[in-house]
Protein backbone atom coordinates (compact mmCIF):
# COMPACT_ATOMS: atom_id res chain seq x y z
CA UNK A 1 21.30 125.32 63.74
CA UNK A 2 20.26 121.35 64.50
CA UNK A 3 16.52 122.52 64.74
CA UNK A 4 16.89 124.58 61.24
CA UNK A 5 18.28 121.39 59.66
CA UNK A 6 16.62 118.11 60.90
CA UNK A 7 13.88 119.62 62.77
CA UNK A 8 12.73 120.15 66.17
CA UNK A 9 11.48 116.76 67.43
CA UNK A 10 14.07 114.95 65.18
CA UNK A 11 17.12 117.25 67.07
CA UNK A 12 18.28 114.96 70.39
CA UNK A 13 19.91 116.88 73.44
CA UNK A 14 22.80 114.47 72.51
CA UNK A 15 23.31 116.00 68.91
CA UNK A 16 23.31 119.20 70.91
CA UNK A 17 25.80 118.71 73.53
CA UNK A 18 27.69 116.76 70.76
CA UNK A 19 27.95 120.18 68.24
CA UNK A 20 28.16 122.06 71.28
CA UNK A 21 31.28 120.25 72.15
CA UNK A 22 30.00 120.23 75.57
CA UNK A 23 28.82 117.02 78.25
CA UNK A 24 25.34 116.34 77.89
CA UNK A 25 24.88 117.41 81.94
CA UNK A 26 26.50 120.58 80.81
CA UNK A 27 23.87 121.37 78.26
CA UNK A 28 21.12 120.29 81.58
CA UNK A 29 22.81 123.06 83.68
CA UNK A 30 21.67 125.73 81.55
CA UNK A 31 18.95 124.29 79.60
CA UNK A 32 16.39 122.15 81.62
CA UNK A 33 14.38 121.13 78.56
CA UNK A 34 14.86 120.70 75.20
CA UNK A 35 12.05 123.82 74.86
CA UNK A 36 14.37 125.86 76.45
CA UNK A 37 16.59 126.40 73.78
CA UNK A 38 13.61 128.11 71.59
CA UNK A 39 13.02 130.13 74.88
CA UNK A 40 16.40 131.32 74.64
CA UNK A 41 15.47 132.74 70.78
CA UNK A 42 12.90 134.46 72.38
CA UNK A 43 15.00 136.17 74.83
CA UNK A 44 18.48 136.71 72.67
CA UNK A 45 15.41 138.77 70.40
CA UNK A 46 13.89 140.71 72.92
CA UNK A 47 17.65 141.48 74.53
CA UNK A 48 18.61 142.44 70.53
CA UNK A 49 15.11 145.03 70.88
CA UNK A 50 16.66 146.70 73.52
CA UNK A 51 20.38 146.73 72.54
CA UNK A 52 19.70 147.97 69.13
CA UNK A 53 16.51 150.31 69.56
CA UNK A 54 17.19 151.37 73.62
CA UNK A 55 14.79 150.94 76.38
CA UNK A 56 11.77 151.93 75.47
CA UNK A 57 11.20 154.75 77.94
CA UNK A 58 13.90 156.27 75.76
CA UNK A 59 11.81 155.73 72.46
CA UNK A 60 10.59 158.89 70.74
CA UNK A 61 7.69 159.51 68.51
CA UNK A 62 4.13 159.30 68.80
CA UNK A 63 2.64 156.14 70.73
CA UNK A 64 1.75 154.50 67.29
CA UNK A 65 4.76 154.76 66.36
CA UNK A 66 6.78 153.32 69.22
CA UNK A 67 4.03 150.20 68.99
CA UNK A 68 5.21 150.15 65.55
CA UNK A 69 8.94 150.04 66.26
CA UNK A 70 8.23 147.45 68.67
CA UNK A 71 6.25 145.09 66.45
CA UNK A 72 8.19 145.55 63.13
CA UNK A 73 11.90 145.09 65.05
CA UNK A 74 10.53 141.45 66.11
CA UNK A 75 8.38 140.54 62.79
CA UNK A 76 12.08 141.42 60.63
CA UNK A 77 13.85 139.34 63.09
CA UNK A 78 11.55 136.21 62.72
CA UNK A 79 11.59 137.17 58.79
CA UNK A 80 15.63 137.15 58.87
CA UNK A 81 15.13 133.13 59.92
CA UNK A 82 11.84 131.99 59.33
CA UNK A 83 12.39 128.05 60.12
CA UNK A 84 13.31 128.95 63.86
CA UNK A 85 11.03 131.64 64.40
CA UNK A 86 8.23 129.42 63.40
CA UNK A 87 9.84 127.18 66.10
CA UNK A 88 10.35 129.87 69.20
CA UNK A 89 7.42 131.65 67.64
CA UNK A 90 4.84 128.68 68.22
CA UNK A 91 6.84 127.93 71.86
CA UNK A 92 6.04 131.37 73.05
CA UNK A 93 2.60 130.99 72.51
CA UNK A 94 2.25 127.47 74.31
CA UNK A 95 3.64 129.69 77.36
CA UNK A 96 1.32 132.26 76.74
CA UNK A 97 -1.38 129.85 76.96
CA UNK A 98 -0.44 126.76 79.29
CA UNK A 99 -1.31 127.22 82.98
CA UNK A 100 1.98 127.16 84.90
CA UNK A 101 1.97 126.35 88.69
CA UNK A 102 5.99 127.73 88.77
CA UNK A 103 6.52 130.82 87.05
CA UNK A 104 9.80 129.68 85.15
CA UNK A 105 12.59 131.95 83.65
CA UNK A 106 11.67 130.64 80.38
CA UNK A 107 8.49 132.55 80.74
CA UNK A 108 10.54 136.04 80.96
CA UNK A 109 10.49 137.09 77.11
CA UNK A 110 6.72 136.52 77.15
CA UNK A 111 6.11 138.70 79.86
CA UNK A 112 9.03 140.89 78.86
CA UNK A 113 6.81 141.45 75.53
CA UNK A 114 4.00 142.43 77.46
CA UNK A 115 5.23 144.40 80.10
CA UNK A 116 6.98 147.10 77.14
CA UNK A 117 3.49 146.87 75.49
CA UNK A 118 1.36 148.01 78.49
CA UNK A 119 4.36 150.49 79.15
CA UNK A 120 3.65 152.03 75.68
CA UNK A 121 0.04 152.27 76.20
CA UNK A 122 0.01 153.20 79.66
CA UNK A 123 2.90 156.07 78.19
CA UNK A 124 0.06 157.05 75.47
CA UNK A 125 -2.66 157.04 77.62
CA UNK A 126 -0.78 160.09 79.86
CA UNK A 127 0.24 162.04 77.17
CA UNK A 128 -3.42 162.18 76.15
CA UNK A 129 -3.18 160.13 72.89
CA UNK A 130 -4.79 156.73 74.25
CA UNK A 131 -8.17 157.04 75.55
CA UNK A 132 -7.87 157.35 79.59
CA UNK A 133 -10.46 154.46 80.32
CA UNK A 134 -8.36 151.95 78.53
CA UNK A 135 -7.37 148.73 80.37
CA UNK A 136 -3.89 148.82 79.09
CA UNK A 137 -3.41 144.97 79.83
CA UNK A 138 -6.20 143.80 77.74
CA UNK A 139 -5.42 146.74 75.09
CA UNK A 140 -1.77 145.08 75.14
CA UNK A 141 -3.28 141.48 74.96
CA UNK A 142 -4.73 142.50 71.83
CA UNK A 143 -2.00 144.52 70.14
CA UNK A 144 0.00 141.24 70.96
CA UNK A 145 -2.67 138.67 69.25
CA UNK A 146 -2.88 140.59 66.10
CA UNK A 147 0.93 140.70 66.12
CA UNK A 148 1.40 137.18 66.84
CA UNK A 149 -1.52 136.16 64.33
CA UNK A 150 -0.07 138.13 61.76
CA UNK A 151 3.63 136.74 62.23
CA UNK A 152 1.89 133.21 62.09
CA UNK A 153 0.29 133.23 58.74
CA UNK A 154 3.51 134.80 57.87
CA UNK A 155 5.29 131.85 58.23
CA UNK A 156 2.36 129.67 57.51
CA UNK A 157 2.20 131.23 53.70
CA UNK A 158 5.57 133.11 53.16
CA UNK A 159 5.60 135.76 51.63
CA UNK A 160 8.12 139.28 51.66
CA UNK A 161 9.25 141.15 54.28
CA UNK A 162 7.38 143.99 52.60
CA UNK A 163 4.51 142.06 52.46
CA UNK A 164 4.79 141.49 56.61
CA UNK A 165 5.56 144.56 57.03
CA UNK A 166 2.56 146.19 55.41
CA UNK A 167 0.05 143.38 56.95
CA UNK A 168 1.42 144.39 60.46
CA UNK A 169 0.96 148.21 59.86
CA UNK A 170 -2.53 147.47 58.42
CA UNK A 171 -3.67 145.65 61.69
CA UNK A 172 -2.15 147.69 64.16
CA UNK A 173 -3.87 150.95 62.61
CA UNK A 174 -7.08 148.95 63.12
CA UNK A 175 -6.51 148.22 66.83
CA UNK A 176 -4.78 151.79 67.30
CA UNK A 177 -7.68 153.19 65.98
CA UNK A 178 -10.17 151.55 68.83
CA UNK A 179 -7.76 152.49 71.66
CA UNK A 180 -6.66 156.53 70.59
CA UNK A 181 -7.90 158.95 72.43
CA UNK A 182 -11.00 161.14 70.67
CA UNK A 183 -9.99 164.07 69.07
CA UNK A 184 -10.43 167.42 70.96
CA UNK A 185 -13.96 168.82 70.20
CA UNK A 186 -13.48 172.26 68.95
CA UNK A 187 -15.05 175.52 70.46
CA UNK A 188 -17.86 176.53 68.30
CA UNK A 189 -17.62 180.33 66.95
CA UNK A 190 -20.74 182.88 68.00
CA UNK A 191 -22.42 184.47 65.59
CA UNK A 192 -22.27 188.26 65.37
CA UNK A 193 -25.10 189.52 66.93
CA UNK A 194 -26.09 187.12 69.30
């Protein structure tokens, strides 16, 4: 709530531990950094994924359209509070990015993100509807950039849920198509009398 209203940089640990009504050292315990609050948006989203929608080894449909579930549960949860998704949004991506010596907890909704997203593809590819020779990781990678590019001029220009909704389907056909398996080739017919 302090980072919706004053802002990120302008929110102290202090003002936290203070609406909290907890010691500042308290606060420390569980949250190292001041970062690792938007961490924790990250994963109380990707635990709400998988409370509301199920694992996704339980998901049904065609591979498309488990991506899509995936992608368009997180895009209407950053478009449900825009002003701290930009925040956790633009976090993630720092971890995605920053070489880490220590692989840190607040890393796990990253790689939680990616691990579903290979699971998806690496589900398509055995039922026969991703191509076989896809490397699902940087298949995933890419899924994941034109998700997180689309979220981010989302927030950068507003816009409707609608809107983000229909930008996100557009993109993801466009990747999909690059990464489904060929279709069948069908038996030609013989003539009659040959």
């Amino acid at each position: 709530a302090l980072f919706v209203e004053q802002g990120f940089d302008s929110t102290t640990v202090d003002q936290i531990a203070e609406r909290a009504d907890v010691a500042k050292g308290t606060v420390f315990n569980y949250f190292p950094r001041k970062t690792s609050f938007l961490a924790a948006v990250a994963e109380h989203w990707t635990i709400s994924l998988l409370e509301e929608q199920g694992p996704p080894e339980s998901w049904t449909g065609t591979t498309r359209e488990k991506l899509a579930r995936l992608f368009v549960f997180l895009s209407d949860l950053g478009a449900r509070n825009p002003e701290l998704a930009r925040l956790a949004f633009f976090e993630s991506l720092r971890y995605i990015h920053a070489v880490v010596a220590d692989q840190g907890a607040e890393e796990e909704p990253v790689r939680r993100l990616q691990a579903m997203t290979r699971y998806l593809l690496e589900q398509g590819r055995a039922s026969g509807e991703v191509r076989r020779d896809l490397d699902t990781a940087n298949a995933a990678g890419l899924l994941e950039s034109a998700f997180h590019r689309t979220l981010a001029d989302w927030l950068a220009l507003g816009g409707s849920r609608a809107g983000l909704r229909h930008a996100l389907a557009t993109k993801l056909d466009m990747v999909f198509d690059g990464i489904a398996a060929p279709p069948a080739a069908t038996p030609r017919r013989r003539r009659k009398g040959r």
